[in-house]
N, C-alpha and C. Protein backbone atom coordinates (compact mmCIF):
# COMPACT_ATOMS: atom_id res chain seq x y z
N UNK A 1 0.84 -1.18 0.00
CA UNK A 1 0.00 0.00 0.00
C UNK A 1 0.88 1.24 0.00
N UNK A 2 0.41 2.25 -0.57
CA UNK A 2 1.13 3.41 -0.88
C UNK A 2 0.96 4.36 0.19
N UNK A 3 2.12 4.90 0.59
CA UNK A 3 2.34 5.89 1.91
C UNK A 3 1.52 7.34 1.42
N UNK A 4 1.08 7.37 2.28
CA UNK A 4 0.60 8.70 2.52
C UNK A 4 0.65 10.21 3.41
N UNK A 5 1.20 10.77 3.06
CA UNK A 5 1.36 11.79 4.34
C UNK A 5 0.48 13.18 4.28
N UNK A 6 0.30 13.72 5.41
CA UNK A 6 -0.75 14.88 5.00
C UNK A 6 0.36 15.64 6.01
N UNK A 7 0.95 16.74 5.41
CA UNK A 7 1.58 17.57 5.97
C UNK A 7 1.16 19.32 6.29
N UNK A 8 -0.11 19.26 5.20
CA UNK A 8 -1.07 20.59 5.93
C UNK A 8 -2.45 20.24 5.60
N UNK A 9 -3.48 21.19 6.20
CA UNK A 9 -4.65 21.30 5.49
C UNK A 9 -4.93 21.20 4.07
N UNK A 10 -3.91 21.79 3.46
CA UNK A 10 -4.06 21.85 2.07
C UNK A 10 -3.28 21.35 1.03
N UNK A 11 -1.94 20.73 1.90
CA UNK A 11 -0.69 19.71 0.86
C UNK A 11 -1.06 19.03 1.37
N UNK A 12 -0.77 17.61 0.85
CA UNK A 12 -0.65 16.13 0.76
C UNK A 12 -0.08 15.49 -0.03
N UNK A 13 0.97 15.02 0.34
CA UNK A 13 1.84 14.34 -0.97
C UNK A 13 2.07 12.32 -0.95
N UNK A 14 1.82 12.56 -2.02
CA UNK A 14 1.40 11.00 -1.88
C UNK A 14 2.41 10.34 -3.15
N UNK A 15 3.25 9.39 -2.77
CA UNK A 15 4.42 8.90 -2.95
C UNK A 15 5.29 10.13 -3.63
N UNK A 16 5.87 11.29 -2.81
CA UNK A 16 6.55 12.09 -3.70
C UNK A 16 5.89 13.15 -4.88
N UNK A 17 4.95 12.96 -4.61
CA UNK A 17 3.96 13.66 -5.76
C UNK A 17 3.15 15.27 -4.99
N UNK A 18 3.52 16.56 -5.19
CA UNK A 18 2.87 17.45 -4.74
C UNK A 18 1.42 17.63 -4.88
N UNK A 19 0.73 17.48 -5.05
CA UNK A 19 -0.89 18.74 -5.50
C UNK A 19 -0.76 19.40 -4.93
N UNK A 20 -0.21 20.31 -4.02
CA UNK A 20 -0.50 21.91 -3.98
C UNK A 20 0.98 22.57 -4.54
N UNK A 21 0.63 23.73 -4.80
CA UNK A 21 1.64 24.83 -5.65
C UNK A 21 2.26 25.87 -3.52
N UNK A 22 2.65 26.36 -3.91
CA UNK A 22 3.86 27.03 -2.62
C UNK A 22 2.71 27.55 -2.15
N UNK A 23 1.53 28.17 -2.49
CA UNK A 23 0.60 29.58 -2.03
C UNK A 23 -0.39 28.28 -1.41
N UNK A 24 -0.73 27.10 -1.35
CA UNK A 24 -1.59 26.56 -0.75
C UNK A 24 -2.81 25.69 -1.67
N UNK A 25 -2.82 26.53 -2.64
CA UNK A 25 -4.08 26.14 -3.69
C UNK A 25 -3.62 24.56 -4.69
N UNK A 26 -4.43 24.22 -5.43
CA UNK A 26 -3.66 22.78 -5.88
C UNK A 26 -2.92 23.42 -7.25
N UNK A 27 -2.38 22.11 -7.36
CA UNK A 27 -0.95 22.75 -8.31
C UNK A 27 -1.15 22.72 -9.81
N UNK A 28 -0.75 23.68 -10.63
CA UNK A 28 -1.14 23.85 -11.39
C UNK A 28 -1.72 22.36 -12.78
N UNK A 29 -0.89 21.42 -12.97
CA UNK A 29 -1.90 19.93 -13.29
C UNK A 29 -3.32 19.70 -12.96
N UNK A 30 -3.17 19.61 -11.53
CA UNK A 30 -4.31 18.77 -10.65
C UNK A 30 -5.37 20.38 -11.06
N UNK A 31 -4.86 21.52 -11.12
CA UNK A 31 -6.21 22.50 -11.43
C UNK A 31 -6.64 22.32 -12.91
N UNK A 32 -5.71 21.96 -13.53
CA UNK A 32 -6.15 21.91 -15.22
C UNK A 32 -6.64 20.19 -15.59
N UNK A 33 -6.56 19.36 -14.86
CA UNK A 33 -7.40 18.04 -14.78
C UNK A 33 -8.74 18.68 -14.17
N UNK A 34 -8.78 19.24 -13.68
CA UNK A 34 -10.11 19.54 -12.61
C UNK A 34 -10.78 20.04 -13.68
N UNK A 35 -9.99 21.17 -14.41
CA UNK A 35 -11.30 22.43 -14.90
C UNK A 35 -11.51 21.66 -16.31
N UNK A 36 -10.85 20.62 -16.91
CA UNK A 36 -11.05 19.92 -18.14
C UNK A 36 -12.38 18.87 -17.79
N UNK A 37 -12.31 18.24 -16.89
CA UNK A 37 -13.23 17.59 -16.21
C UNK A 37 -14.60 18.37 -16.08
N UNK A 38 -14.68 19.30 -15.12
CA UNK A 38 -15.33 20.19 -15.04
C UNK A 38 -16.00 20.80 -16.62
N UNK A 39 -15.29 20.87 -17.43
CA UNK A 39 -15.43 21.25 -18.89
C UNK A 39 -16.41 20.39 -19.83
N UNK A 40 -15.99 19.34 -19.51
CA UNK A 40 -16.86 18.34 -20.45
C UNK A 40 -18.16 18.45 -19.92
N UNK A 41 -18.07 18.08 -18.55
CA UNK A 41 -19.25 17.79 -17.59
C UNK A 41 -20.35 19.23 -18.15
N UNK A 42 -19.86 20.47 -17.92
CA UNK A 42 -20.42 21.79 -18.48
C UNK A 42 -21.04 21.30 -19.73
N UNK A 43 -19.92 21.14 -21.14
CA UNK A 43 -20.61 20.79 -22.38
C UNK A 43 -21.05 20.16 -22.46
N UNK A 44 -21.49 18.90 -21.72
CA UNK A 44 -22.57 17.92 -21.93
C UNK A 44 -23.91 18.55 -21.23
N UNK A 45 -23.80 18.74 -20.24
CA UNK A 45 -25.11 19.56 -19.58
C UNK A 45 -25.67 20.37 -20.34
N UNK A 46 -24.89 21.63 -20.96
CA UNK A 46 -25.54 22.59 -21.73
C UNK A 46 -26.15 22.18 -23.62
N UNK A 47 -25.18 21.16 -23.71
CA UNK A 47 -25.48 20.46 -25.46
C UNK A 47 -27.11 19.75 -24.89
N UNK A 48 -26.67 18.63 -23.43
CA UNK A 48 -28.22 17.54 -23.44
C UNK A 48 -29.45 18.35 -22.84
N UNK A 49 -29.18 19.44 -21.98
CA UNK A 49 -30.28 20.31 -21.58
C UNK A 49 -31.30 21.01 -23.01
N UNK A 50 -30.15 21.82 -23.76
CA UNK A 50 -30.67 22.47 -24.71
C UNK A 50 -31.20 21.50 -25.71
N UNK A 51 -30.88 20.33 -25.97
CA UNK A 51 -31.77 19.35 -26.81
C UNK A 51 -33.24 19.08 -26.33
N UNK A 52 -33.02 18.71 -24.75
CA UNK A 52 -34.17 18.27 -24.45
C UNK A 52 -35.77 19.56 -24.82
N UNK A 53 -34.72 20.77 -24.54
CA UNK A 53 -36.34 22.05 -24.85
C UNK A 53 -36.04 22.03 -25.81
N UNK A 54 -35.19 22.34 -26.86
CA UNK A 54 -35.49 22.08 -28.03
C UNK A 54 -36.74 21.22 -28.47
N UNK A 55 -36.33 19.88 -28.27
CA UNK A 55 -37.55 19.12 -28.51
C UNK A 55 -38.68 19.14 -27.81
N UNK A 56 -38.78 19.48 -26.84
CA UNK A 56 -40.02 19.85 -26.26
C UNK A 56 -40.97 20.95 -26.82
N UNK A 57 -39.78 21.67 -27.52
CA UNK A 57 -40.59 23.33 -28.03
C UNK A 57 -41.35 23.36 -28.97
N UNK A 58 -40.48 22.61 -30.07
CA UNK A 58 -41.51 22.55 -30.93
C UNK A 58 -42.40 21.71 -30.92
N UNK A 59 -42.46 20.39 -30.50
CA UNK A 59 -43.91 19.56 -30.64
C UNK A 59 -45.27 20.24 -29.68
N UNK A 60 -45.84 21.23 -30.31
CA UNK A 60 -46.74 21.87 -29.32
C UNK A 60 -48.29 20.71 -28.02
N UNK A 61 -47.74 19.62 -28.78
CA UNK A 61 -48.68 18.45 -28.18
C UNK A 61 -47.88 17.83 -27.27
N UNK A 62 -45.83 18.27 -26.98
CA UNK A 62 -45.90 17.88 -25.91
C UNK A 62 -45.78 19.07 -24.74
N UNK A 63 -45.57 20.37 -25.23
CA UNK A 63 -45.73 21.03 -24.27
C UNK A 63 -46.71 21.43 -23.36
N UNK A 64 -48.09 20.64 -24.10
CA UNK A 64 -49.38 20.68 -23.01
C UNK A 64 -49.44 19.71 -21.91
N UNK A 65 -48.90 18.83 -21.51
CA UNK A 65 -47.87 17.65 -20.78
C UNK A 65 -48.09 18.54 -19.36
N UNK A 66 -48.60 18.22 -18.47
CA UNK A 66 -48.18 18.76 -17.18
C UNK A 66 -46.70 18.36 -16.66
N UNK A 67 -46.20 17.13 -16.93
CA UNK A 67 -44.83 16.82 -16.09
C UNK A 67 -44.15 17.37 -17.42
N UNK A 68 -44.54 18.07 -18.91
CA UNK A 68 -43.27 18.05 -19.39
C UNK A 68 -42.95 19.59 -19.36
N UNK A 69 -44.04 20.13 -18.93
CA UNK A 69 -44.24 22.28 -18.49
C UNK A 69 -43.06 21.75 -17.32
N UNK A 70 -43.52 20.75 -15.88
CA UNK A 70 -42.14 20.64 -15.00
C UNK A 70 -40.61 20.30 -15.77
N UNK A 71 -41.07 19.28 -16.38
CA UNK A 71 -39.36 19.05 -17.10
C UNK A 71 -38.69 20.39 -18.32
N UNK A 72 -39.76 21.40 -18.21
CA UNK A 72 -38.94 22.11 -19.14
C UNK A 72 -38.14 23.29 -18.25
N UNK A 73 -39.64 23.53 -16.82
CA UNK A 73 -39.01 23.84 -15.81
C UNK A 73 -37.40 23.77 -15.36
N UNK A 74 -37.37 22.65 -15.19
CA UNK A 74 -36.28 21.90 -14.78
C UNK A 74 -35.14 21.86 -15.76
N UNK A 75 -35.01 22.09 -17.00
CA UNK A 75 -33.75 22.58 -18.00
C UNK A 75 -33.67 23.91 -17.83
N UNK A 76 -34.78 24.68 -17.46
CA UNK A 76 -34.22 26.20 -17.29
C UNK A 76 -33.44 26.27 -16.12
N UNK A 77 -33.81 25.74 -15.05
CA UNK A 77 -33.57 25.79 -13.85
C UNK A 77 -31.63 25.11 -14.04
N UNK A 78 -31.83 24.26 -14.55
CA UNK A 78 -30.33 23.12 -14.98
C UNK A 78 -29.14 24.53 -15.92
N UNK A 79 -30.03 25.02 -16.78
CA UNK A 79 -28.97 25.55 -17.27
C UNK A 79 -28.87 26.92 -16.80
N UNK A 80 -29.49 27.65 -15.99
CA UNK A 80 -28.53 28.58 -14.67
C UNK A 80 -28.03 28.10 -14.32
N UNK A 81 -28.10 27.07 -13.71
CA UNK A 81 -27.09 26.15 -12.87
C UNK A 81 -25.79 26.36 -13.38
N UNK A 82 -25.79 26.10 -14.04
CA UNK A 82 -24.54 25.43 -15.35
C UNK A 82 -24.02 27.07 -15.71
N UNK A 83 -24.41 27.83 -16.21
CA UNK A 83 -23.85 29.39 -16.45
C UNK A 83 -23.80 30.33 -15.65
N UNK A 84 -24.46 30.14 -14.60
CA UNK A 84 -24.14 31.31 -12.83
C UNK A 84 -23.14 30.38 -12.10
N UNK A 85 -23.57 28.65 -11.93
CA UNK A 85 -22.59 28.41 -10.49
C UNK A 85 -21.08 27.69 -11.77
N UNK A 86 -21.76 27.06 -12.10
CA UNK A 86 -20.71 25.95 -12.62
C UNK A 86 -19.58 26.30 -13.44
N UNK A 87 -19.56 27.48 -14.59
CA UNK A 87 -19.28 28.28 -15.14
C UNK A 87 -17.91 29.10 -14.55
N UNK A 88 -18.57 29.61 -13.44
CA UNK A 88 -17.82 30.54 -12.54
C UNK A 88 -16.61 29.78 -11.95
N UNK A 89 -17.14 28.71 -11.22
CA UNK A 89 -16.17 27.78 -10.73
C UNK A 89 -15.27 26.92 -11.69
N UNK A 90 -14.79 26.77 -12.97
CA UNK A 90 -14.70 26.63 -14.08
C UNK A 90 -13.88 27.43 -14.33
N UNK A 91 -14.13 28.63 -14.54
CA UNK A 91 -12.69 29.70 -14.52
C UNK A 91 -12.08 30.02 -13.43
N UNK A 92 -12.41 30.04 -12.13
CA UNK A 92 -11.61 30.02 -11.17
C UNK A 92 -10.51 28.50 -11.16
N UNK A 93 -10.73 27.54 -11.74
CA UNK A 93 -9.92 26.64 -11.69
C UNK A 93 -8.97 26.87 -12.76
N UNK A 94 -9.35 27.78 -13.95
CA UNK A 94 -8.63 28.00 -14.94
C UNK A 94 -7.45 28.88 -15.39
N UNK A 95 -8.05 29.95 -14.11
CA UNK A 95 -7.18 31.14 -13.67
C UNK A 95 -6.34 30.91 -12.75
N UNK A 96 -6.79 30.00 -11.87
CA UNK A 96 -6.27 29.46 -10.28
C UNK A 96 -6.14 30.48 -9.53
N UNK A 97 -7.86 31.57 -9.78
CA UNK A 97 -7.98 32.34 -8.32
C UNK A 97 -9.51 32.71 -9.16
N UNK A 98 -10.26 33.81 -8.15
CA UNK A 98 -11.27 33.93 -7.92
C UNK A 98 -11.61 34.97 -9.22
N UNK A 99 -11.85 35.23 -10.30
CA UNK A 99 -11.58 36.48 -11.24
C UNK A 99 -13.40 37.32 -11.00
N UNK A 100 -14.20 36.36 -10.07
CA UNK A 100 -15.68 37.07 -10.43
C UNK A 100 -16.34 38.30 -9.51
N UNK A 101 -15.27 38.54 -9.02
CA UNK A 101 -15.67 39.37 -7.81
C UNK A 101 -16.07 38.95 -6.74
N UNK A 102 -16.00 40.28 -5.59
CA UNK A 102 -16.53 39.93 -4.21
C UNK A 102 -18.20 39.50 -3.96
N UNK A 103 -19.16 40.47 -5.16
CA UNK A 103 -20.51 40.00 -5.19
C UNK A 103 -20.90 38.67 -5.55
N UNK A 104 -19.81 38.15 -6.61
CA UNK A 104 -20.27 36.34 -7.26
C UNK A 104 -19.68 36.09 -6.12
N UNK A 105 -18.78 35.99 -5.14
CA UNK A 105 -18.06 35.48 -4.40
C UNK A 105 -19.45 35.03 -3.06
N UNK A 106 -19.82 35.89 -2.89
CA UNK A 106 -21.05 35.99 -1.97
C UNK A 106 -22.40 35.26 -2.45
N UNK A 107 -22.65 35.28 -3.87
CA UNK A 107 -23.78 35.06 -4.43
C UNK A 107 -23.27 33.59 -4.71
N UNK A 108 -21.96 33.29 -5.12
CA UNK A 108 -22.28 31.68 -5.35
C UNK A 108 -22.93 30.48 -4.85
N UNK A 109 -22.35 30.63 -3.50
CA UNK A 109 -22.64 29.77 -2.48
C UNK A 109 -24.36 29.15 -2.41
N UNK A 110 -24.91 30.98 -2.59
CA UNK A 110 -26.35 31.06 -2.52
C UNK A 110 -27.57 30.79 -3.74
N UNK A 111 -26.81 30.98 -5.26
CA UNK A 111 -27.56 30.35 -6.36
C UNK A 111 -27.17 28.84 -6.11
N UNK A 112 -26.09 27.98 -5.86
CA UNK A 112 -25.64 26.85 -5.49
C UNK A 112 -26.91 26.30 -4.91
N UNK A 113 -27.16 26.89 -3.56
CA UNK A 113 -28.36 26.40 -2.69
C UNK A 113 -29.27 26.10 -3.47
N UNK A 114 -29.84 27.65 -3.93
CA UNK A 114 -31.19 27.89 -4.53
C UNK A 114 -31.83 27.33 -5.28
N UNK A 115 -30.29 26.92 -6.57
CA UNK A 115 -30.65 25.82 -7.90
C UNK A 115 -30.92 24.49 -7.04
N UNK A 116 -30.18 24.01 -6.41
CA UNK A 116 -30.21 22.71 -6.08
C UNK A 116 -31.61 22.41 -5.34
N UNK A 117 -32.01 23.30 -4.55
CA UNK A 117 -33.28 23.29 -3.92
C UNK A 117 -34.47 23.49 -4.97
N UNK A 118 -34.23 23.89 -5.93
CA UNK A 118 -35.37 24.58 -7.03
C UNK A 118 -35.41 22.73 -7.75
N UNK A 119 -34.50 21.89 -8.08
CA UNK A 119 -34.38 20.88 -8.17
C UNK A 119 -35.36 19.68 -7.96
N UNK A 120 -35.18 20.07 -6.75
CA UNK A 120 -35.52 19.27 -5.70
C UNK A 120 -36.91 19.04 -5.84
N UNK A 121 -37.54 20.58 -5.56
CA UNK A 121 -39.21 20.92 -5.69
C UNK A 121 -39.36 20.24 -6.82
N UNK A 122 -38.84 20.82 -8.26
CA UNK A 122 -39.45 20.04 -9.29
C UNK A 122 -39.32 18.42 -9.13
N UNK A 123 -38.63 17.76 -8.56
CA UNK A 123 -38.26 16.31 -8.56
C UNK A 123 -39.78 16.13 -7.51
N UNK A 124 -40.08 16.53 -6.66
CA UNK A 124 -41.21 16.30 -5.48
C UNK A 124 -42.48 16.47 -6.47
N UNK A 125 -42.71 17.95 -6.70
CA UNK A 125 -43.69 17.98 -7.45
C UNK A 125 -44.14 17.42 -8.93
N UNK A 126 -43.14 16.64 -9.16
CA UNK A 126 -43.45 15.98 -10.27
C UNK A 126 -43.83 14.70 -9.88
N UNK A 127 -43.55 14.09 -8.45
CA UNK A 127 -43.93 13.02 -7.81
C UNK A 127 -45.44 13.18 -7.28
N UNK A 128 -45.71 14.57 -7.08
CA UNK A 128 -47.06 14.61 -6.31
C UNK A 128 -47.80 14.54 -7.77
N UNK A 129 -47.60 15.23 -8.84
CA UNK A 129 -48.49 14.80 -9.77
C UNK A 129 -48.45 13.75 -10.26
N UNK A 130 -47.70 13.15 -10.31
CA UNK A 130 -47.93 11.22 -10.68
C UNK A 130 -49.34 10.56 -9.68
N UNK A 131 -48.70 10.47 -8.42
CA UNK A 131 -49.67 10.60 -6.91
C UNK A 131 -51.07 11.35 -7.58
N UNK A 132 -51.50 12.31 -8.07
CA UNK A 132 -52.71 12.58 -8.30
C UNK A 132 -53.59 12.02 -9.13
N UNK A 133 -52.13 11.28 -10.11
CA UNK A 133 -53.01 11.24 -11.58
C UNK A 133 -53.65 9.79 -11.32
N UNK A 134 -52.50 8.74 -10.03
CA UNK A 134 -52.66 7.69 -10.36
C UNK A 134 -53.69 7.25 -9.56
N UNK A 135 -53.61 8.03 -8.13
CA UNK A 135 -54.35 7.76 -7.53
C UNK A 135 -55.86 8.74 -7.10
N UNK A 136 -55.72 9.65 -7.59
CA UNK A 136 -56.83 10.59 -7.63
C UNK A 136 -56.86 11.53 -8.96
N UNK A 137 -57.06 9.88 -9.37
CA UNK A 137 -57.48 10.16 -11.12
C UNK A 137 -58.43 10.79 -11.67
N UNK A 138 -59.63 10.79 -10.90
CA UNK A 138 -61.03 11.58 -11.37
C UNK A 138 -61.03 13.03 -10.65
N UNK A 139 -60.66 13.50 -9.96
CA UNK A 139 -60.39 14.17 -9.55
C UNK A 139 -59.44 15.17 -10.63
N UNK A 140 -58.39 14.54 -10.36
CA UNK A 140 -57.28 15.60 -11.47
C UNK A 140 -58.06 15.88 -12.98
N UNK A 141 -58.21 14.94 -13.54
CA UNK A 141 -58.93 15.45 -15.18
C UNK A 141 -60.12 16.13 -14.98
N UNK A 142 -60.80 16.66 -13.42
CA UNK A 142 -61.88 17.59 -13.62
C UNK A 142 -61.34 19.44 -13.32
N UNK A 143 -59.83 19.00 -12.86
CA UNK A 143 -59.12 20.37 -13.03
C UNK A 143 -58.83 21.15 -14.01
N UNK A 144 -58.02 22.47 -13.90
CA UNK A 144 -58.08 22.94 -14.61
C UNK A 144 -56.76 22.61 -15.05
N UNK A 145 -56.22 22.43 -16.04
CA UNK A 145 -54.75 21.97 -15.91
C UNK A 145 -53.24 23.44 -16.00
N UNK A 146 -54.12 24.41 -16.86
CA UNK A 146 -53.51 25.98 -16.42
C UNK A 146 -53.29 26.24 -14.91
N UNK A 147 -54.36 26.17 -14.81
CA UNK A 147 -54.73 26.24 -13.32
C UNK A 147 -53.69 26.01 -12.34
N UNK A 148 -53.54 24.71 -12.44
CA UNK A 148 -52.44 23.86 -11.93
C UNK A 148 -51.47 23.96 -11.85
N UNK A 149 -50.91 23.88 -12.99
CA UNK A 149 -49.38 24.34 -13.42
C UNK A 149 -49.15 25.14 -12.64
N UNK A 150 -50.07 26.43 -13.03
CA UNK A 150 -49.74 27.81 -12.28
C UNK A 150 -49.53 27.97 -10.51
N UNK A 151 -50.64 26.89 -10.12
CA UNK A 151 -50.70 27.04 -8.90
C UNK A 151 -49.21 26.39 -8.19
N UNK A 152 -48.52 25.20 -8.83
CA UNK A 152 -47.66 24.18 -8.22
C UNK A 152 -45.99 25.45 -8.45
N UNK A 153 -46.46 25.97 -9.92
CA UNK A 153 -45.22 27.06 -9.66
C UNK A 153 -44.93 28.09 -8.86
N UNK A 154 -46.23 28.55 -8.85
CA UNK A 154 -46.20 29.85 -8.17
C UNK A 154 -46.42 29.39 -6.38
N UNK A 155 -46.33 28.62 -6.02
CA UNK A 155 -46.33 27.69 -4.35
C UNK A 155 -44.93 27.13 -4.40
N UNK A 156 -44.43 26.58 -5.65
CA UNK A 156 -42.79 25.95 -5.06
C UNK A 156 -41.95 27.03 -5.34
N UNK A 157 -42.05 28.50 -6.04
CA UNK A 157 -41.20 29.66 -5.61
C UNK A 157 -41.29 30.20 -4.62
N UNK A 158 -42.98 30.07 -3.78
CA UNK A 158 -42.83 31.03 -2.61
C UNK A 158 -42.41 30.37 -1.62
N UNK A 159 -42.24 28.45 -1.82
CA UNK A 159 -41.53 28.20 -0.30
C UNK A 159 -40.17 27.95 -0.78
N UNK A 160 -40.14 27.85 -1.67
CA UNK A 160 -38.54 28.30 -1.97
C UNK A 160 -37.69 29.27 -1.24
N UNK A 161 -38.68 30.49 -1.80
CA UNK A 161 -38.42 31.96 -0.87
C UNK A 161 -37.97 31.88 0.26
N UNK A 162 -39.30 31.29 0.90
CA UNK A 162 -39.88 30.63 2.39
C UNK A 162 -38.70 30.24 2.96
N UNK A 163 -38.20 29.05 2.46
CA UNK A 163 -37.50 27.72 3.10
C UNK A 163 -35.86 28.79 3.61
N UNK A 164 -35.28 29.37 2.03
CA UNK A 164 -34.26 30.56 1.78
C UNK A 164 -34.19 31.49 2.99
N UNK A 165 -35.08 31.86 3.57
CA UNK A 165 -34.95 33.11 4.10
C UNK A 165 -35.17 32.42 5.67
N UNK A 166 -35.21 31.21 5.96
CA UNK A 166 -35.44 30.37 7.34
C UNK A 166 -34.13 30.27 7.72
């Protein structure tokens, strides 16, 4: 088994091998494996997101879809993700320091949350409408389905808000 030593918080050298650079941060390799990584992961998200509304957009028979109004939800929601948090963090690995300012510096942390929680809701509420359809089937097709939509969005932004500000 291969020796390991951890000689700070932030070096660790493992058989003779540095990852961090003198200032603490990882060394310049291990940041350009990261942000290449990081890179693909980006262009696949933003190429398979933008396909999926794509195709959603134009077939106007599936955008009347209650779970597919959530799943289109949910690519808008995916690709902020991807161009406010992911993006940012992406060139900070590329630069090997912070280039977005003290306000992104503050705000990342918090679209990070927000997206991931905005996520979430759509993943739940796309479960509660399955739950309606399957099991309070007569019920749901005497709704309004505008209606609906509207109501499940405009309730998972305000406890969004809600949950955010707790």
């Amino acid at each position: 088994m291969s020796k390991v030593e951890k000689t700070t918080s932030w070096e660790v050298e493992y058989e003779g091998a540095n990852f961090t650079d003198v200032e603490g941060g990882p060394s310049t390799w291990a940041a350009g494996i990261g942000s290449a990584v990081m890179l693909a992961f980006f262009v696949q998200g933003v190429v398979g997101t933008s396909w999926i509304l794509v195709a959603l957009s134009r077939v106007a028979e599936l955008r009347r879809s209650v779970v597919n109004v959530f799943v289109i939800s949910l690519c808008i929601n995916d690709l902020c993700t991807l161009f406010f948090v992911v993006l940012v963090i992406i060139d900070s690995y590329v630069w090997r320091r912070w280039r977005a300012g003290d306000v992104m510096c503050r705000l990342n942390p918090e679209l990070t949350v927000a997206f991931t929680g905005c996520t979430l809701w759509h993943t739940a509420l796309i479960a509660i409408h399955r739950y309606l359809v399957v099991v309070h089937g007569n019920a749901y097709h005497r709704i309004s389905k505008r209606a609906y939509i509207d109501d499940l969005i405009v309730s998972r932004c305000f406890l969004l808000l809600l949950v955010q500000r707790c």
